[in-house]
Protein backbone atom coordinates (compact mmCIF):
# COMPACT_ATOMS: atom_id res chain seq x y z
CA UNK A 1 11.50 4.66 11.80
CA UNK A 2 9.50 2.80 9.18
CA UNK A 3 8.78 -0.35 8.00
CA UNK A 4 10.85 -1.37 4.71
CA UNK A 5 10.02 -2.89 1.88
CA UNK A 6 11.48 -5.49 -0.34
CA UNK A 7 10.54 -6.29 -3.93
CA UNK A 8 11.17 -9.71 -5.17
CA UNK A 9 10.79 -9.92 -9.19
CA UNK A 10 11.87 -12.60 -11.77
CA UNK A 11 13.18 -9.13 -13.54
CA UNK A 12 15.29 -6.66 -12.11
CA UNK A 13 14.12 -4.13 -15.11
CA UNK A 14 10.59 -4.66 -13.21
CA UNK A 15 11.84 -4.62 -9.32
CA UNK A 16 14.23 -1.60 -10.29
CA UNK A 17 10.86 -0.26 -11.97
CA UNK A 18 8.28 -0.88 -9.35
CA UNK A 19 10.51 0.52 -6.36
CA UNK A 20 11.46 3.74 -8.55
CA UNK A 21 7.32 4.16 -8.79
CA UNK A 22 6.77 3.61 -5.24
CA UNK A 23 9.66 5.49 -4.02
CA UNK A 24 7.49 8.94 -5.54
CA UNK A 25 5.06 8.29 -3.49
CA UNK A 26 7.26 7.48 -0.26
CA UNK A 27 10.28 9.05 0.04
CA UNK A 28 10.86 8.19 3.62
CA UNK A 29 10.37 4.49 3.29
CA UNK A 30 13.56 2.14 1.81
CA UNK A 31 11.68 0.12 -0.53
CA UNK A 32 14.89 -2.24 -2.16
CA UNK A 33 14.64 -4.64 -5.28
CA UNK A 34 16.09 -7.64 -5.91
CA UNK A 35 15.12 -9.12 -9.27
CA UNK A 36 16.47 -10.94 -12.11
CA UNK A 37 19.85 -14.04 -11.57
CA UNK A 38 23.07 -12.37 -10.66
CA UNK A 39 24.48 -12.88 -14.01
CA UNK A 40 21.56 -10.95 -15.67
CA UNK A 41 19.24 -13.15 -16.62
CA UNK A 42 15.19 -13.60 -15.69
CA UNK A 43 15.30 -15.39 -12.52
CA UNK A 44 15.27 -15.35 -8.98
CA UNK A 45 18.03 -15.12 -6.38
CA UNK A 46 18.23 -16.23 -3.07
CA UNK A 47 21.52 -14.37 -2.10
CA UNK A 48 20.14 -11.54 -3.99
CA UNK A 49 17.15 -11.47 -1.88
CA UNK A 50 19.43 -12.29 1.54
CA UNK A 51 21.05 -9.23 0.81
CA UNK A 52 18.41 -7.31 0.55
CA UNK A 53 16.93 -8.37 3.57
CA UNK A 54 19.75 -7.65 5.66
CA UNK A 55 20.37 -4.62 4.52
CA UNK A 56 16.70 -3.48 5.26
CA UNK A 57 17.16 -5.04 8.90
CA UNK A 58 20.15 -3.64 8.85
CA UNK A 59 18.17 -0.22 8.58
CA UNK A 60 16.61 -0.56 12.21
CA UNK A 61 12.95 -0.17 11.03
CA UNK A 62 9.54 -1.43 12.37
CA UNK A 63 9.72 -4.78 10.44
CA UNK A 64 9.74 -5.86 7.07
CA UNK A 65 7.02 -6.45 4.07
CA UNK A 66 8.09 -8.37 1.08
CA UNK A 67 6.21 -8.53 -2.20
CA UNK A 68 7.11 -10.68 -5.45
CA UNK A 69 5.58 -11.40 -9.00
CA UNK A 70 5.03 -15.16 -9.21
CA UNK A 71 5.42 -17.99 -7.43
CA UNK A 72 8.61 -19.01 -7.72
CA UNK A 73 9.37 -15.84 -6.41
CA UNK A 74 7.53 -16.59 -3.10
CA UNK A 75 9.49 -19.55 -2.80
CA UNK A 76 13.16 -18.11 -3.05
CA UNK A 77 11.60 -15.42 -0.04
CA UNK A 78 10.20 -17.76 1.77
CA UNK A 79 13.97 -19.18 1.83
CA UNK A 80 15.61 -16.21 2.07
CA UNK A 81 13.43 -15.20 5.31
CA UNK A 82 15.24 -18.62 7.10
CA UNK A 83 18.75 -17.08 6.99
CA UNK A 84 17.29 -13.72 8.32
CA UNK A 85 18.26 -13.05 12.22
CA UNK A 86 14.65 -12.16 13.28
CA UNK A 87 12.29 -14.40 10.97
CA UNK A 88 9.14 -12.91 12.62
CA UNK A 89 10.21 -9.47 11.49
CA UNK A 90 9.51 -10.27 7.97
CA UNK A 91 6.11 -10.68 6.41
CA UNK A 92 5.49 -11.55 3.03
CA UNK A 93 2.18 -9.88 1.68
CA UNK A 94 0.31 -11.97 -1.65
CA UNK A 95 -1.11 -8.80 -3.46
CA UNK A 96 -0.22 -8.02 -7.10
CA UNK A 97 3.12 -6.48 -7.29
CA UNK A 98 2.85 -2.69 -8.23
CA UNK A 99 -0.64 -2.00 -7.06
CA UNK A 100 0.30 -3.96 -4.00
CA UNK A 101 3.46 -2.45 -3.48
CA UNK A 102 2.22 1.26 -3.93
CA UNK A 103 -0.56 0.87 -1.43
CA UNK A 104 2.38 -1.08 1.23
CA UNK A 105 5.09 2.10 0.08
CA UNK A 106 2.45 4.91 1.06
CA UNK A 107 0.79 3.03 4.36
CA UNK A 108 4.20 2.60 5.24
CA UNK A 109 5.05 6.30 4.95
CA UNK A 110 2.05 7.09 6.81
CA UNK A 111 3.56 5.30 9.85
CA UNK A 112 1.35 2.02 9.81
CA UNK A 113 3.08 -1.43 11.13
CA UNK A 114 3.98 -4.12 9.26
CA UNK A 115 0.62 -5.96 9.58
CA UNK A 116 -1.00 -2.62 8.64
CA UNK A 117 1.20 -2.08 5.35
CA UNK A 118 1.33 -5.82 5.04
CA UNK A 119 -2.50 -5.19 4.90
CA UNK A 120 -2.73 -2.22 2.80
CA UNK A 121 -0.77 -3.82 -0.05
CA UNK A 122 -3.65 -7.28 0.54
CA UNK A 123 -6.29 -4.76 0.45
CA UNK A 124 -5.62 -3.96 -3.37
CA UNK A 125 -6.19 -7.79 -3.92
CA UNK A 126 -9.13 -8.21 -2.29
CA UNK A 127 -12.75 -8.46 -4.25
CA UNK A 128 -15.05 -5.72 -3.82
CA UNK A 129 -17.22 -6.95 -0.92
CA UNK A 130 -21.02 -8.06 -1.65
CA UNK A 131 -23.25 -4.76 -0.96
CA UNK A 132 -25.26 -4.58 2.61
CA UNK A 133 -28.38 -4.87 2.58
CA UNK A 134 -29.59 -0.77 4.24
CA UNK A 135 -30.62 -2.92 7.42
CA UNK A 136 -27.58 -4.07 7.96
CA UNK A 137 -25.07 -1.09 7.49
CA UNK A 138 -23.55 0.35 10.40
CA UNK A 139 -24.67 4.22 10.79
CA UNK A 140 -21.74 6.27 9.80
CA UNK A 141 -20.29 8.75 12.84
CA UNK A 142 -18.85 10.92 11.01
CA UNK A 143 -19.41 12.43 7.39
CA UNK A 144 -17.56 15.08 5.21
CA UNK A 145 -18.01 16.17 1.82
CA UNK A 146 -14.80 17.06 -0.29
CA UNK A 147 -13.97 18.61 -3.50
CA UNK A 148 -11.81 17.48 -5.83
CA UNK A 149 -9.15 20.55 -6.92
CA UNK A 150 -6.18 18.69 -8.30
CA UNK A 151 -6.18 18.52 -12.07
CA UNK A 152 -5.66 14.95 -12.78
CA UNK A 153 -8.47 13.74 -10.09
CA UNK A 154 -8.51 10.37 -8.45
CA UNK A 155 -5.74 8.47 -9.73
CA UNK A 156 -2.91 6.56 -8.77
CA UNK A 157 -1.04 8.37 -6.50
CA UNK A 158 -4.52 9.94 -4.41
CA UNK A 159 -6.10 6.48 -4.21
CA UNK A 160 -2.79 4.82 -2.96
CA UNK A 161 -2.51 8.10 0.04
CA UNK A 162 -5.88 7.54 0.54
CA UNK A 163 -6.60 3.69 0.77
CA UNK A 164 -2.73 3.66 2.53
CA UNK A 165 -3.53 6.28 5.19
CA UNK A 166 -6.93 4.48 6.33
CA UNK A 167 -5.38 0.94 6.14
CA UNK A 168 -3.70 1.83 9.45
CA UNK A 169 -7.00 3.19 11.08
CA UNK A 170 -9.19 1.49 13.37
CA UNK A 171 -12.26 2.64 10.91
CA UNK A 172 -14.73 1.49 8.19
CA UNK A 173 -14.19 4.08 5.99
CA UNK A 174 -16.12 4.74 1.84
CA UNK A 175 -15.96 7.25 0.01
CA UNK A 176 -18.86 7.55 -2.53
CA UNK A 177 -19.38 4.04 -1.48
CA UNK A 178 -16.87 2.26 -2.01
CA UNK A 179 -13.97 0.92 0.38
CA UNK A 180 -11.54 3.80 1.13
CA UNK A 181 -8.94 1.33 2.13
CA UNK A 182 -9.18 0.05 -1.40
CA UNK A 183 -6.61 1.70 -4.35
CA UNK A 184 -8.75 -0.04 -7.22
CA UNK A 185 -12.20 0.43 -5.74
CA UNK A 186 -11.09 4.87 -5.44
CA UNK A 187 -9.49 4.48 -9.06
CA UNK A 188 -12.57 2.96 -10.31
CA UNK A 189 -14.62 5.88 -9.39
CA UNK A 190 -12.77 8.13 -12.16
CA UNK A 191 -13.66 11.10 -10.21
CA UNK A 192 -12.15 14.07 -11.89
CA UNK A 193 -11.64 17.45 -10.91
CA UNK A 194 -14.37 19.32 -9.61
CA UNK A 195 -15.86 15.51 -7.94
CA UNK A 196 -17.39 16.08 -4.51
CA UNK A 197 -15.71 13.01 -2.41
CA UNK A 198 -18.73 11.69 -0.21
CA UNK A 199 -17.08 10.45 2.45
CA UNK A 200 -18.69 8.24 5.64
CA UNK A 201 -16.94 6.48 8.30
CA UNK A 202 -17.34 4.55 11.75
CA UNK A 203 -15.44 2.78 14.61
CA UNK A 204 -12.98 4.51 16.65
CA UNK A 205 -11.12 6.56 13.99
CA UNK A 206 -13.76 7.51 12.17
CA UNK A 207 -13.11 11.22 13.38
CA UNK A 208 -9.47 10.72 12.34
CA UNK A 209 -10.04 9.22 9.04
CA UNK A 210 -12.35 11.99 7.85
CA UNK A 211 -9.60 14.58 8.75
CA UNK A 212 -7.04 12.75 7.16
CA UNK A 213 -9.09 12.82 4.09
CA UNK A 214 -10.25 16.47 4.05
CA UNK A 215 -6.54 17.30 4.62
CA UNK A 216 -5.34 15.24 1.54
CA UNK A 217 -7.95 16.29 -0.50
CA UNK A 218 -7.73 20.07 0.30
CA UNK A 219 -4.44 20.21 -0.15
CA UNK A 220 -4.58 18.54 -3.73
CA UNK A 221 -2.25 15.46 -2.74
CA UNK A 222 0.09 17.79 -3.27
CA UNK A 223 -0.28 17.78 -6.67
CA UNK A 224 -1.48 20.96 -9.41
């Protein structure tokens, strides 16, 4: 089991958008939309979002993370998560939409909870923290160094496996330092093919997170 997803969008061009995006990057995860009025028009929709919500508890998952566009939309959630059976299930994440819902769709196929992917998507939202002084950085454990060897490099799809796998880690995790739980901070690196990933990390994990990255990594994401 997994935790769903629900997209709430004043459009349902955009919600049908963003979950056809997200779904490439997690096919095991039920990411449903519910955008636009019922009779078409740009709007929200409380039933349309009740629906949706059942039908994802209805799916016997590990809770559910909602995401919207504006505020409006948190509002009609927020409303719709009253009529839901289990209110507690349901956790409503502010991060921008797509970035945010990428990061939640491939944390969530990774196997994190809902606070984890609930996290993940928060992460993308989040300012780059202020740089330690050296004093005060915590010795990394454990260290690996990884090639790049898929053609189109760090973009999208690697920096959401990446920054979604580690968001569900008990780790502090950069790679060439910046925060590996962060989709826009690993985009921002344009590291192309042929970049040697730099990759530190400490706290319990740490062992696990630098596998999960050489795996990824050596494996191209899958990708050419």
């Amino acid at each position: 089991m997994t935790v769903k997803l629900v997209v709430v969008s004043h459009s349902e061009k955009i919600a049908d958008g963003a979950v056809e995006l997200a779904a490439q990057m997690a096919p095991d995860v039920l990411i449903l939309p519910a955008g636009g009025t019922d009779d078409g028009r740009i709007g929200t929709s409380l039933e349309r979002v009740m629906a949706a919500l059942e039908e994802a508890a209805d799916a016997n998952g590990d809770g559910i993370v909602v995401l919207t566009d504006l505020g409006s939309a948190v509002m009609t959630a927020e409303s719709a998560v009253e009529f839901v059976a289990d209110p507690s299930a349901v956790l409503l994440a502010d991060a921008p939409l797509v970035e945010g819902l990428v990061a939640a769709a491939v944390a969530a196929q990774a196997g994190a909870d809902a606070e984890a992917v609930k996290e993940a998507a928060e992460a993308v939202y989040r300012p780059p923290a202020a740089p330690q002084r050296a004093h005060e950085r915590r010795a990394p454990e454990v260290t690996g160094d990884f090639e790049l060897i898929n053609l189109a490099g760090m973009h999208a799809r690697p920096a959401a496996k990446i920054a979604g796998g580690l968001s569900g880690m008990d780790a502090e995790v950069t790679v060439n330092g910046v925060d590996g739980t962060s989709m826009t901070e690993l985009m921002m690196l344009g590291a192309a093919k042929g970049t040697v990933l730099h990759v530190e990390a400490s706290g319990p994990d740490a062992g696990r997170a630098v596998d999960y990255l050489r795996g990824l990594v050596t494996a191209g994401f899958g990708e050419p």
